[in-house]
PDB file of N, CA and C in Angstrom:
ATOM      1  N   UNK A   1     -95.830 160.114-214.024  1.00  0.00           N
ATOM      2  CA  UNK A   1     -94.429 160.322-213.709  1.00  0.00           C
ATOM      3  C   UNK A   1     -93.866 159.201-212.840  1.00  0.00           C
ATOM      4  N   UNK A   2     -94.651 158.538-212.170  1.00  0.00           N
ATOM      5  CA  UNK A   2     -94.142 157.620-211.135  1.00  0.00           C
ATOM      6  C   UNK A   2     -94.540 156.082-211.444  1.00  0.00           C
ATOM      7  N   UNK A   3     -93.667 155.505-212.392  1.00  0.00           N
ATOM      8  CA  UNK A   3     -94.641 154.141-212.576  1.00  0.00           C
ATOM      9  C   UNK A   3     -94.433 153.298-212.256  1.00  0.00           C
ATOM     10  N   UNK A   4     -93.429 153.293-211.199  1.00  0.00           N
ATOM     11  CA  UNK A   4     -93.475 151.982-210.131  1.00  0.00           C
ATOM     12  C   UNK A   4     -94.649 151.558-209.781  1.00  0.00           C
ATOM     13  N   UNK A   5     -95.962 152.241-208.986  1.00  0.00           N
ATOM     14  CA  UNK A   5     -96.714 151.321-208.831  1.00  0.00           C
ATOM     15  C   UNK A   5     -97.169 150.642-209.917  1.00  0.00           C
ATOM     16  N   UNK A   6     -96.817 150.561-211.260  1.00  0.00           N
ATOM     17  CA  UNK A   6     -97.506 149.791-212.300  1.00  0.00           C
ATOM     18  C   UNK A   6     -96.873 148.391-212.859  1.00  0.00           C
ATOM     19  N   UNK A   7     -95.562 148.423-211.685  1.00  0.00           N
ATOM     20  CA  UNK A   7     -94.658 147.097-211.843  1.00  0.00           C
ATOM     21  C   UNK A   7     -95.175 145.797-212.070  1.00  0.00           C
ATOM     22  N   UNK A   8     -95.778 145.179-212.421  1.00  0.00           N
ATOM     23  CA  UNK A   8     -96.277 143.745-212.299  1.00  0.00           C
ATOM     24  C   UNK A   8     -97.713 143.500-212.699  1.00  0.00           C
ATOM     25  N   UNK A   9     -98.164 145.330-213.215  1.00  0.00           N
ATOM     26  CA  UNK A   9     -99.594 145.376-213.442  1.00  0.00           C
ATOM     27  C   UNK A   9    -100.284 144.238-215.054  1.00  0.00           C
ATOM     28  N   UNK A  10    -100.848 143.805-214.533  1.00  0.00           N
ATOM     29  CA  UNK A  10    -101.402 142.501-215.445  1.00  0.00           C
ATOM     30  C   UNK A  10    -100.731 141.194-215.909  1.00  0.00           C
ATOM     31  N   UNK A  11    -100.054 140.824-214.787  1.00  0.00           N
ATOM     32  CA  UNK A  11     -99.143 139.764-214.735  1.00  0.00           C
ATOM     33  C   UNK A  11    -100.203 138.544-214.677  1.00  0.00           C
ATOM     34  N   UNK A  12    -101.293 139.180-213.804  1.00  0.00           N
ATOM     35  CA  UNK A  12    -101.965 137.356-213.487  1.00  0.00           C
ATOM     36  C   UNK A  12    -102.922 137.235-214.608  1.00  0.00           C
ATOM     37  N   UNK A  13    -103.281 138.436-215.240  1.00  0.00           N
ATOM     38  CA  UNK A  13    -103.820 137.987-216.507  1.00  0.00           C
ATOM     39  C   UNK A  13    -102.927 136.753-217.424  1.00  0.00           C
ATOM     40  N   UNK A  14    -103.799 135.930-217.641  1.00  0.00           N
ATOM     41  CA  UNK A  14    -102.986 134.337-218.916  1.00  0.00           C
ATOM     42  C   UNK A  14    -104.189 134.571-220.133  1.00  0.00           C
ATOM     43  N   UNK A  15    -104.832 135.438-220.035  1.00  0.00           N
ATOM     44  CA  UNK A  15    -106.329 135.594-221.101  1.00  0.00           C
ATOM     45  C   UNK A  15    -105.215 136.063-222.953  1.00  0.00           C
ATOM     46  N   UNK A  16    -105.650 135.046-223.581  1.00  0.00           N
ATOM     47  CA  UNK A  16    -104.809 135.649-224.997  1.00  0.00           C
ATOM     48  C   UNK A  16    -106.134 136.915-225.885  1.00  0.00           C
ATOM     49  N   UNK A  17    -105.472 137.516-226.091  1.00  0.00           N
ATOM     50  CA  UNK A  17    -105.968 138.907-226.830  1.00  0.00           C
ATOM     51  C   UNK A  17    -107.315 138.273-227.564  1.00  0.00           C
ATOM     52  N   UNK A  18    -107.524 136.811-227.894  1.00  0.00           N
ATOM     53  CA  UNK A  18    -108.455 136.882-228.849  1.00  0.00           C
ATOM     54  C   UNK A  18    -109.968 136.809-227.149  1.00  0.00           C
ATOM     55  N   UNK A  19    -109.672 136.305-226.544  1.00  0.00           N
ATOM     56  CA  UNK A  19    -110.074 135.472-225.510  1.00  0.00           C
ATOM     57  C   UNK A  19    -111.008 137.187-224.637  1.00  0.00           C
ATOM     58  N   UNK A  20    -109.642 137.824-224.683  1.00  0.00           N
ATOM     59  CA  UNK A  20    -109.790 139.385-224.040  1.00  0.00           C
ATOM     60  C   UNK A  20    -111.013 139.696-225.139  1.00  0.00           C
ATOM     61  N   UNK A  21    -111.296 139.834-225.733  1.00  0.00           N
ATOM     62  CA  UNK A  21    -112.152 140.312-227.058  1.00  0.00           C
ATOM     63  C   UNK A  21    -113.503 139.769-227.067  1.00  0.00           C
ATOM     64  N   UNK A  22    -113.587 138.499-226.852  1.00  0.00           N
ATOM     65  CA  UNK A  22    -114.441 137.810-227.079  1.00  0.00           C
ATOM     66  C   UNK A  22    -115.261 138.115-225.259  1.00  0.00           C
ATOM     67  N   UNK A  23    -114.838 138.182-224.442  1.00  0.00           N
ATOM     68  CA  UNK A  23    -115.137 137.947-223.329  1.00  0.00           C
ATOM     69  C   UNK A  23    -115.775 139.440-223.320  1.00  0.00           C
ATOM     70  N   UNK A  24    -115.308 140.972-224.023  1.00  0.00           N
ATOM     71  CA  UNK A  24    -116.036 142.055-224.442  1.00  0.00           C
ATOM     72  C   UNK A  24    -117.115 142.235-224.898  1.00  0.00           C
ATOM     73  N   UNK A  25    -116.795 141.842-225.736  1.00  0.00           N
ATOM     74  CA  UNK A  25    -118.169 141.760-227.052  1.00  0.00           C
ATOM     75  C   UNK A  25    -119.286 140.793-226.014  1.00  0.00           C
ATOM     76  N   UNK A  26    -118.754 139.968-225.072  1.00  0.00           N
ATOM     77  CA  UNK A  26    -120.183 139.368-224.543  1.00  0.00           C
ATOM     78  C   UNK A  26    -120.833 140.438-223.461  1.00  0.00           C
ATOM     79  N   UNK A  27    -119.678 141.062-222.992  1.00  0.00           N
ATOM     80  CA  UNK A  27    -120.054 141.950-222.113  1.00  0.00           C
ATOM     81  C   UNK A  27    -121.147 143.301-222.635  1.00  0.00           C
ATOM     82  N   UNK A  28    -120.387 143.743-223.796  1.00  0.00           N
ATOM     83  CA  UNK A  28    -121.229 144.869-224.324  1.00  0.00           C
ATOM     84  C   UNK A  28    -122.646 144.058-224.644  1.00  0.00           C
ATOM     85  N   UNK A  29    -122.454 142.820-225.346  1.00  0.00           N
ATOM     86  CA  UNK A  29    -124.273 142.566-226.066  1.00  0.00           C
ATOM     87  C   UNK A  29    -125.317 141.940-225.162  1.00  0.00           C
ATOM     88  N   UNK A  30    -124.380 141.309-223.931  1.00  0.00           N
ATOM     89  CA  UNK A  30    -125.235 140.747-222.757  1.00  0.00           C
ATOM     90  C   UNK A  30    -125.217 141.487-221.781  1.00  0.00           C
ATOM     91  N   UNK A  31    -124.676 141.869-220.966  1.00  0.00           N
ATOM     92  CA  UNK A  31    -124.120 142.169-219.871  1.00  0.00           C
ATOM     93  C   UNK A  31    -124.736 143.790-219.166  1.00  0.00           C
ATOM     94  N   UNK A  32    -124.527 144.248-220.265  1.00  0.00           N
ATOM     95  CA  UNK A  32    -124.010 145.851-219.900  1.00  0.00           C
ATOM     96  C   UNK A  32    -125.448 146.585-219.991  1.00  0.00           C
ATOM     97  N   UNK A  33    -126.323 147.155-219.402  1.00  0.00           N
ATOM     98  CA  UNK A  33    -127.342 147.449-219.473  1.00  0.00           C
ATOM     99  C   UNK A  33    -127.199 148.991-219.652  1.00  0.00           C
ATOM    100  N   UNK A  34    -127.481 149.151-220.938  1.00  0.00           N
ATOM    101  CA  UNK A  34    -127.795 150.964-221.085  1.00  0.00           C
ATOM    102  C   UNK A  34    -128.737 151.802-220.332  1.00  0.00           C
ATOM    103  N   UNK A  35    -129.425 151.289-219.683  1.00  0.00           N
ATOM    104  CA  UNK A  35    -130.757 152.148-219.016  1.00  0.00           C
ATOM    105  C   UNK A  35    -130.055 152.607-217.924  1.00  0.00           C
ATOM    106  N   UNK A  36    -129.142 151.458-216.993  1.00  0.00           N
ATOM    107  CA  UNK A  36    -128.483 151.609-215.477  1.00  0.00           C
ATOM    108  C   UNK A  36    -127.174 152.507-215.923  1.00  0.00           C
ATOM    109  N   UNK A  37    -126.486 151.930-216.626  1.00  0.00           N
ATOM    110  CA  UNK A  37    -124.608 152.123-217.148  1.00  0.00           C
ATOM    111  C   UNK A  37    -124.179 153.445-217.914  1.00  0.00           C
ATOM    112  N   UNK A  38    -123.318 154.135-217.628  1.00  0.00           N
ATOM    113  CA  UNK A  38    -122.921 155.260-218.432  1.00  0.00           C
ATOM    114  C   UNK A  38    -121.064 154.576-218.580  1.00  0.00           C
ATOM    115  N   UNK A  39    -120.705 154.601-219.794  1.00  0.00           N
ATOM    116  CA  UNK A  39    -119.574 154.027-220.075  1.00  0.00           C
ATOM    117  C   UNK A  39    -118.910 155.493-220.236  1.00  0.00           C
ATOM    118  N   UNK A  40    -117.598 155.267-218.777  1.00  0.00           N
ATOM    119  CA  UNK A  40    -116.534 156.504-218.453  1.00  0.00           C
ATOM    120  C   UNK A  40    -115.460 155.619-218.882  1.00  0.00           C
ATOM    121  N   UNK A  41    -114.653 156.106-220.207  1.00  0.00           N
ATOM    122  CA  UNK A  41    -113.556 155.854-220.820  1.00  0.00           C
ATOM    123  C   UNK A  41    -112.166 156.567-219.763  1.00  0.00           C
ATOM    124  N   UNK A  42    -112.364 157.987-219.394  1.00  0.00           N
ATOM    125  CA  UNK A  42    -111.503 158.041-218.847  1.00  0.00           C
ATOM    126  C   UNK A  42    -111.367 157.891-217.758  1.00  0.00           C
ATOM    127  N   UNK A  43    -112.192 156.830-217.139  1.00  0.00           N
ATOM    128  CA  UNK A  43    -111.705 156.405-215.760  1.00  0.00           C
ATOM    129  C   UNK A  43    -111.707 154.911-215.470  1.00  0.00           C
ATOM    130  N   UNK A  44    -112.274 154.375-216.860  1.00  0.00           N
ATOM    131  CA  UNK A  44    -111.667 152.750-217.368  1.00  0.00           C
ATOM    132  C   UNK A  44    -113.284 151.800-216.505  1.00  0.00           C
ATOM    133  N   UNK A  45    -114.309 152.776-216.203  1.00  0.00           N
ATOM    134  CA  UNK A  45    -115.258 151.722-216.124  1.00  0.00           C
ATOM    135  C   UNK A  45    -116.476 152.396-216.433  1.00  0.00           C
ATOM    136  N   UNK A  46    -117.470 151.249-215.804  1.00  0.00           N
ATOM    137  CA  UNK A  46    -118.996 152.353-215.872  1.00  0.00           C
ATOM    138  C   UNK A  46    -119.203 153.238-214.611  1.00  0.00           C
ATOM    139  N   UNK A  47    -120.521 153.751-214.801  1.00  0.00           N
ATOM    140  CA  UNK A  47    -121.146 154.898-213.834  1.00  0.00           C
ATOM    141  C   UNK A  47    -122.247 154.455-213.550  1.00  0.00           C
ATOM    142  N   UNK A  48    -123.042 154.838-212.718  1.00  0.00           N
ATOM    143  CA  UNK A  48    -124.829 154.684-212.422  1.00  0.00           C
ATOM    144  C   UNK A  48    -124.768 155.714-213.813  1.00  0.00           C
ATOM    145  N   UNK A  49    -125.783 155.474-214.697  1.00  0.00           N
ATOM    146  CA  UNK A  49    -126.434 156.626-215.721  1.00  0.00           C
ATOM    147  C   UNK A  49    -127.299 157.606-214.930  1.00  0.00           C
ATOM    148  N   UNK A  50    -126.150 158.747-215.410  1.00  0.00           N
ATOM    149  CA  UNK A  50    -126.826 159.879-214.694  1.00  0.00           C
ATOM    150  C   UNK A  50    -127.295 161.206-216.049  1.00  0.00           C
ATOM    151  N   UNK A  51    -128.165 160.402-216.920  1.00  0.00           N
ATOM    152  CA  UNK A  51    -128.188 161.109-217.813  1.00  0.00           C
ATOM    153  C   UNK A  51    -128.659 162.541-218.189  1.00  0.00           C
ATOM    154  N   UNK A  52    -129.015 162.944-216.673  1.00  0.00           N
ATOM    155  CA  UNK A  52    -128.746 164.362-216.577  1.00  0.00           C
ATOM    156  C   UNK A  52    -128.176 165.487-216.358  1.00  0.00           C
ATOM    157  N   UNK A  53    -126.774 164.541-216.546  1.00  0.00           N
ATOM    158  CA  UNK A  53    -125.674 164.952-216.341  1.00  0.00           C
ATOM    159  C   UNK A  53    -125.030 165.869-217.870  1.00  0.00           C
ATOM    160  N   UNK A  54    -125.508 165.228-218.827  1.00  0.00           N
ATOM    161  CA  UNK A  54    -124.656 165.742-219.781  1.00  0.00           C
ATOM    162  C   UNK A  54    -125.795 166.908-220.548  1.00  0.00           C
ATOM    163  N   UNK A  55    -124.934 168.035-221.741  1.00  0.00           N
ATOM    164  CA  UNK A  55    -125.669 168.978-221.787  1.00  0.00           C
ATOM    165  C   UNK A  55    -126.404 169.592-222.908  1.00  0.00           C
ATOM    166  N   UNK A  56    -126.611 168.068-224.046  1.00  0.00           N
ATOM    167  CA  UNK A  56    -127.962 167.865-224.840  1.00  0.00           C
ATOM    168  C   UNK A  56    -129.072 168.005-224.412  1.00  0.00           C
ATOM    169  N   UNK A  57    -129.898 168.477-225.282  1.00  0.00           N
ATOM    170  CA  UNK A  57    -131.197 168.684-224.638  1.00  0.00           C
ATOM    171  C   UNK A  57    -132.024 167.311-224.755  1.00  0.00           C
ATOM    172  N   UNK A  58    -131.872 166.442-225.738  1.00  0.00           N
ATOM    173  CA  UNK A  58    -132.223 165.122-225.701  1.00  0.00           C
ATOM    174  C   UNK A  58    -132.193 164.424-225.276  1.00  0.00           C
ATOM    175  N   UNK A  59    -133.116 163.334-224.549  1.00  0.00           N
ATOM    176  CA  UNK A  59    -132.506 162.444-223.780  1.00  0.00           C
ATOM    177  C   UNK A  59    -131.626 161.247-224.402  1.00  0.00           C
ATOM    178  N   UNK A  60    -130.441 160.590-223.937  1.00  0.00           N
ATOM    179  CA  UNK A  60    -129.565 159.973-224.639  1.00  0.00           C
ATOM    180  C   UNK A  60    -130.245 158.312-224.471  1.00  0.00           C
ATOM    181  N   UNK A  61    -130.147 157.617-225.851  1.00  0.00           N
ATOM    182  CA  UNK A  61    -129.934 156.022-225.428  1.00  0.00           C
ATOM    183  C   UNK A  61    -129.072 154.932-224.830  1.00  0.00           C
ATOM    184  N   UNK A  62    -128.000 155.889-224.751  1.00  0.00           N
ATOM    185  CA  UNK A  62    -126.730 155.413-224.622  1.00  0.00           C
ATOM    186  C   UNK A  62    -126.117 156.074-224.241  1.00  0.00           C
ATOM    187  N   UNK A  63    -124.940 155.777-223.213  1.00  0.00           N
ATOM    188  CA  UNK A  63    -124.047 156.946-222.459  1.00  0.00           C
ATOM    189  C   UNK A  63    -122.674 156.327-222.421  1.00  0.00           C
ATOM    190  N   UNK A  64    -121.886 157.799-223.985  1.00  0.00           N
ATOM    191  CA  UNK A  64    -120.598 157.354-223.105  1.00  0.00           C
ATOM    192  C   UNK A  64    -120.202 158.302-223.505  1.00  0.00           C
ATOM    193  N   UNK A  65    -119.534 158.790-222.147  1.00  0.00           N
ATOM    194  CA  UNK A  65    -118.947 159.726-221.478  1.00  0.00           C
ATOM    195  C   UNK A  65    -117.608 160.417-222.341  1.00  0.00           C
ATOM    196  N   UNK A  66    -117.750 161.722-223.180  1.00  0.00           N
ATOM    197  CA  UNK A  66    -116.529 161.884-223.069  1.00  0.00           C
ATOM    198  C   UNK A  66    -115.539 162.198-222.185  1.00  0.00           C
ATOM    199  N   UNK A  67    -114.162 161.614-223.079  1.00  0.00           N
ATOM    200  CA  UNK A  67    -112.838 161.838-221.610  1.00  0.00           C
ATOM    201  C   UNK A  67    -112.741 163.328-221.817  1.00  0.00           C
ATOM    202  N   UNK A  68    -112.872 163.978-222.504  1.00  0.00           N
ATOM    203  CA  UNK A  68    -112.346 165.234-222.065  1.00  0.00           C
ATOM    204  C   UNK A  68    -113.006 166.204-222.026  1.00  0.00           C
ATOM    205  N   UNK A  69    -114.247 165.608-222.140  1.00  0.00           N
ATOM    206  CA  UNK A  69    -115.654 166.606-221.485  1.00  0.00           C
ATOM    207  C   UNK A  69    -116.655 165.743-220.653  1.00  0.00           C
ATOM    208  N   UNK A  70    -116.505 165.684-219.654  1.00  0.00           N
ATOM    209  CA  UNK A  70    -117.709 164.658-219.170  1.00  0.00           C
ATOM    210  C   UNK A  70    -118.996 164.844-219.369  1.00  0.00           C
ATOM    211  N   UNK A  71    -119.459 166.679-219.511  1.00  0.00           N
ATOM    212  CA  UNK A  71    -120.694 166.298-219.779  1.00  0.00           C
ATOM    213  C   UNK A  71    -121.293 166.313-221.156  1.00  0.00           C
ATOM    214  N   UNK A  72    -120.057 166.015-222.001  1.00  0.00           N
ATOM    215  CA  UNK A  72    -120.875 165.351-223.228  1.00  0.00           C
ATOM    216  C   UNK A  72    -120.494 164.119-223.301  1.00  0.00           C
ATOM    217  N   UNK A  73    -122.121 163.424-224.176  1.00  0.00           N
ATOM    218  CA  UNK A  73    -122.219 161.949-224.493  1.00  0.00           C
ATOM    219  C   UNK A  73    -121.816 162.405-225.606  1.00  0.00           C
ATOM    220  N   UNK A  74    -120.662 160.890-226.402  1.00  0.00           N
ATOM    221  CA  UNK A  74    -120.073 161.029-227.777  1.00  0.00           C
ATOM    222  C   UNK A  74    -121.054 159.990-228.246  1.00  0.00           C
ATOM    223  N   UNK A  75    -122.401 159.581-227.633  1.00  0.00           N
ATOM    224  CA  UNK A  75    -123.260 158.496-228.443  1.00  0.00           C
ATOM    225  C   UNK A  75    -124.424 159.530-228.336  1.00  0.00           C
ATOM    226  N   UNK A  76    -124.680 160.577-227.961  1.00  0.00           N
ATOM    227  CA  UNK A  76    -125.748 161.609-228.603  1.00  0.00           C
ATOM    228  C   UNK A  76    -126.461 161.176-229.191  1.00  0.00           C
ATOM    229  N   UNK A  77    -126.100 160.961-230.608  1.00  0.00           N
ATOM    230  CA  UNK A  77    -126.794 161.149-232.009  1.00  0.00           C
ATOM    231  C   UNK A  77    -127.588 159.503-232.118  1.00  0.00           C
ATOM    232  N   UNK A  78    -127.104 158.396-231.641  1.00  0.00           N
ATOM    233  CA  UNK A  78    -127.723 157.276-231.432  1.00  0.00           C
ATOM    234  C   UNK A  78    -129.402 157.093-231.078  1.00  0.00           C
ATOM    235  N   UNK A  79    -129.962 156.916-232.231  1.00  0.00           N
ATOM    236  CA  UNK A  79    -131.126 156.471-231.640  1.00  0.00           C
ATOM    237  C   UNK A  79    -131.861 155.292-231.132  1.00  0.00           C
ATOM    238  N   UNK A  80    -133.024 154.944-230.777  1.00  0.00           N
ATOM    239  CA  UNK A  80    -132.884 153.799-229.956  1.00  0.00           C
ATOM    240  C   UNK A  80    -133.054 152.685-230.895  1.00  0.00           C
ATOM    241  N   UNK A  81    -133.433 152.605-232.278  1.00  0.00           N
ATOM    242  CA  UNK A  81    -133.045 151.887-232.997  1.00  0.00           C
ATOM    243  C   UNK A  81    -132.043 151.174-233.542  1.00  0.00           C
ATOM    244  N   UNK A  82    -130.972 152.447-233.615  1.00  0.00           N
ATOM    245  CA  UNK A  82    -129.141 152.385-234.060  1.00  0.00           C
ATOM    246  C   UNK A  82    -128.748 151.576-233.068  1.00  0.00           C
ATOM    247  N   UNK A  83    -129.148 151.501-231.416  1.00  0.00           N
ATOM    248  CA  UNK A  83    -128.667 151.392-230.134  1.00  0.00           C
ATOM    249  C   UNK A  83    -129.028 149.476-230.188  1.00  0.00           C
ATOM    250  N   UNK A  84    -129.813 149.313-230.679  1.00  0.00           N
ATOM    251  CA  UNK A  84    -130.161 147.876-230.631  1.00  0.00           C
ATOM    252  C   UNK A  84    -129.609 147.390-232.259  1.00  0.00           C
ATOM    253  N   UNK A  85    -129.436 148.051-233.033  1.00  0.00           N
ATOM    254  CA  UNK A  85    -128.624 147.354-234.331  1.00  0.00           C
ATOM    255  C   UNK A  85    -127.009 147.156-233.595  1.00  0.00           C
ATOM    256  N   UNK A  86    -126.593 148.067-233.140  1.00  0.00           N
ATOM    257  CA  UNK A  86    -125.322 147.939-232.234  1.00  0.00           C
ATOM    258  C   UNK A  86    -125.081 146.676-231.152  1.00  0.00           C
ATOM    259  N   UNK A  87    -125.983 146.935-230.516  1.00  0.00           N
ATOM    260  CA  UNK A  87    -126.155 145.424-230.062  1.00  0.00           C
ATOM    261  C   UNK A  87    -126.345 144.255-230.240  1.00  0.00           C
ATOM    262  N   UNK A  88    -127.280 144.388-231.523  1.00  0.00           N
ATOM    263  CA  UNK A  88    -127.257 143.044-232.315  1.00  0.00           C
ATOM    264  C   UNK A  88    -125.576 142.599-232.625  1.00  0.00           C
ATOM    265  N   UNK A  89    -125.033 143.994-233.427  1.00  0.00           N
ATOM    266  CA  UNK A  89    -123.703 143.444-234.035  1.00  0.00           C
ATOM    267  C   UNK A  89    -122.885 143.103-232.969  1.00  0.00           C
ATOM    268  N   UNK A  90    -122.729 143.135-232.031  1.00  0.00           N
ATOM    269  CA  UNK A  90    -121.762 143.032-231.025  1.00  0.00           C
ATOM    270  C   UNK A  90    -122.235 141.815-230.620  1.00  0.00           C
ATOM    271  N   UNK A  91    -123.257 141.056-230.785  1.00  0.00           N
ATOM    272  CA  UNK A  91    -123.807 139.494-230.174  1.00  0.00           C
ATOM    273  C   UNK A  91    -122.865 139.071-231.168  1.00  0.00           C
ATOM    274  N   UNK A  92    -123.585 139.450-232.602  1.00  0.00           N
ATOM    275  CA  UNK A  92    -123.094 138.661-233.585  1.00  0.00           C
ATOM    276  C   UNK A  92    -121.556 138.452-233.649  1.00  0.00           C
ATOM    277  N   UNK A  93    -120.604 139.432-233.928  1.00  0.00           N
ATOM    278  CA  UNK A  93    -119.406 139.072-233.472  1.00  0.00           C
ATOM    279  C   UNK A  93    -118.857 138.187-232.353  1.00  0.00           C
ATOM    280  N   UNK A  94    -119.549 138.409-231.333  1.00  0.00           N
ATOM    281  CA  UNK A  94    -119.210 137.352-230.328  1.00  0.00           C
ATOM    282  C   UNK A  94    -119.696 136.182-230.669  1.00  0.00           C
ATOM    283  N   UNK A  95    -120.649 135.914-231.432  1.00  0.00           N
ATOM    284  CA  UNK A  95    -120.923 134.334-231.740  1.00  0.00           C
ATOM    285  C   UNK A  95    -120.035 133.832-232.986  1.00  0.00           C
ATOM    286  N   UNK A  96    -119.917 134.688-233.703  1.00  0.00           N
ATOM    287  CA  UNK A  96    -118.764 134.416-234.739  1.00  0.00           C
ATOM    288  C   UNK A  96    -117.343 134.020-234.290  1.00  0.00           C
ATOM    289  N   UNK A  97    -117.150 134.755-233.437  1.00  0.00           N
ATOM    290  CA  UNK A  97    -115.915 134.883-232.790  1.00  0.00           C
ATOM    291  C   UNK A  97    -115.226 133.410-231.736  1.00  0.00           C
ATOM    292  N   UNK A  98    -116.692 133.138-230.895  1.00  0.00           N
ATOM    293  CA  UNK A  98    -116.835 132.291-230.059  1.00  0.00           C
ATOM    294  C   UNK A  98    -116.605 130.703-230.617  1.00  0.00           C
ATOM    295  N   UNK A  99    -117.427 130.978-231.878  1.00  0.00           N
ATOM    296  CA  UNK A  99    -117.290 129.379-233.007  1.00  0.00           C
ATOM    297  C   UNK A  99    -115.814 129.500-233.778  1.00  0.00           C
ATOM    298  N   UNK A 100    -115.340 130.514-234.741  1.00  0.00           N
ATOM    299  CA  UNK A 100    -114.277 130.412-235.039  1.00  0.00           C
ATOM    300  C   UNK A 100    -113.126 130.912-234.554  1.00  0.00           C
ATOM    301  N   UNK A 101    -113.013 131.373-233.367  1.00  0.00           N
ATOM    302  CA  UNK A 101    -111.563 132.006-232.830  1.00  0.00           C
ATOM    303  C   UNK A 101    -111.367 133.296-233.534  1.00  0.00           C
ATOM    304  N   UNK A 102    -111.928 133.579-234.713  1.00  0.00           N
ATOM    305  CA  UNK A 102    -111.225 134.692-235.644  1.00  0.00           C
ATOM    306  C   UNK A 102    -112.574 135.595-235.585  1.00  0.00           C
TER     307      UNK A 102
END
């Protein structure tokens, strides 16, 4: 209701959308460690993985948080195989991405 404080929000960003993307994709395939990280969408970052938090009986490979249930993971069903094909693709795009802009 009040969005004045959001006046000027991402002004000092100069990053162009492809740049924003590419700088992701390095984050997800390098960066982001699934063992430590639980990815909270609705609060726009990660968590310590507290994967006993959510209320599968399985343990998860991957944690991300739904927004409108926190204690379910919407990557559940991921196994730790799927979890590293995912990661592969997300390098790969970023190296694709990184050489041709597109």
């Amino acid at each position: 209701d009040d969005i004045a404080h959001l006046v000027g929000y991402g002004e000092a960003n100069t990053s162009s959308v492809e740049q924003l993307l590419v700088q992701f994709l390095h984050f997800i395939a390098v960066k982001l460690d699934l063992d430590k990280h639980c990815v909270c969408v609705r609060e726009g970052n990660l968590k310590d993985a507290d994967k006993s938090q959510f209320k599968h009986k399985h343990p998860p490979h991957m944690c991300i948080e739904d927004p409108f249930d926190p204690k379910d993971n919407v990557a559940r069903s991921l196994t730790d195989r799927s979890v590293k094909t995912v990661k592969v693709e997300f390098l790969r795009a970023h190296e694709v991405m990184s050489r041709t802009g597109d």
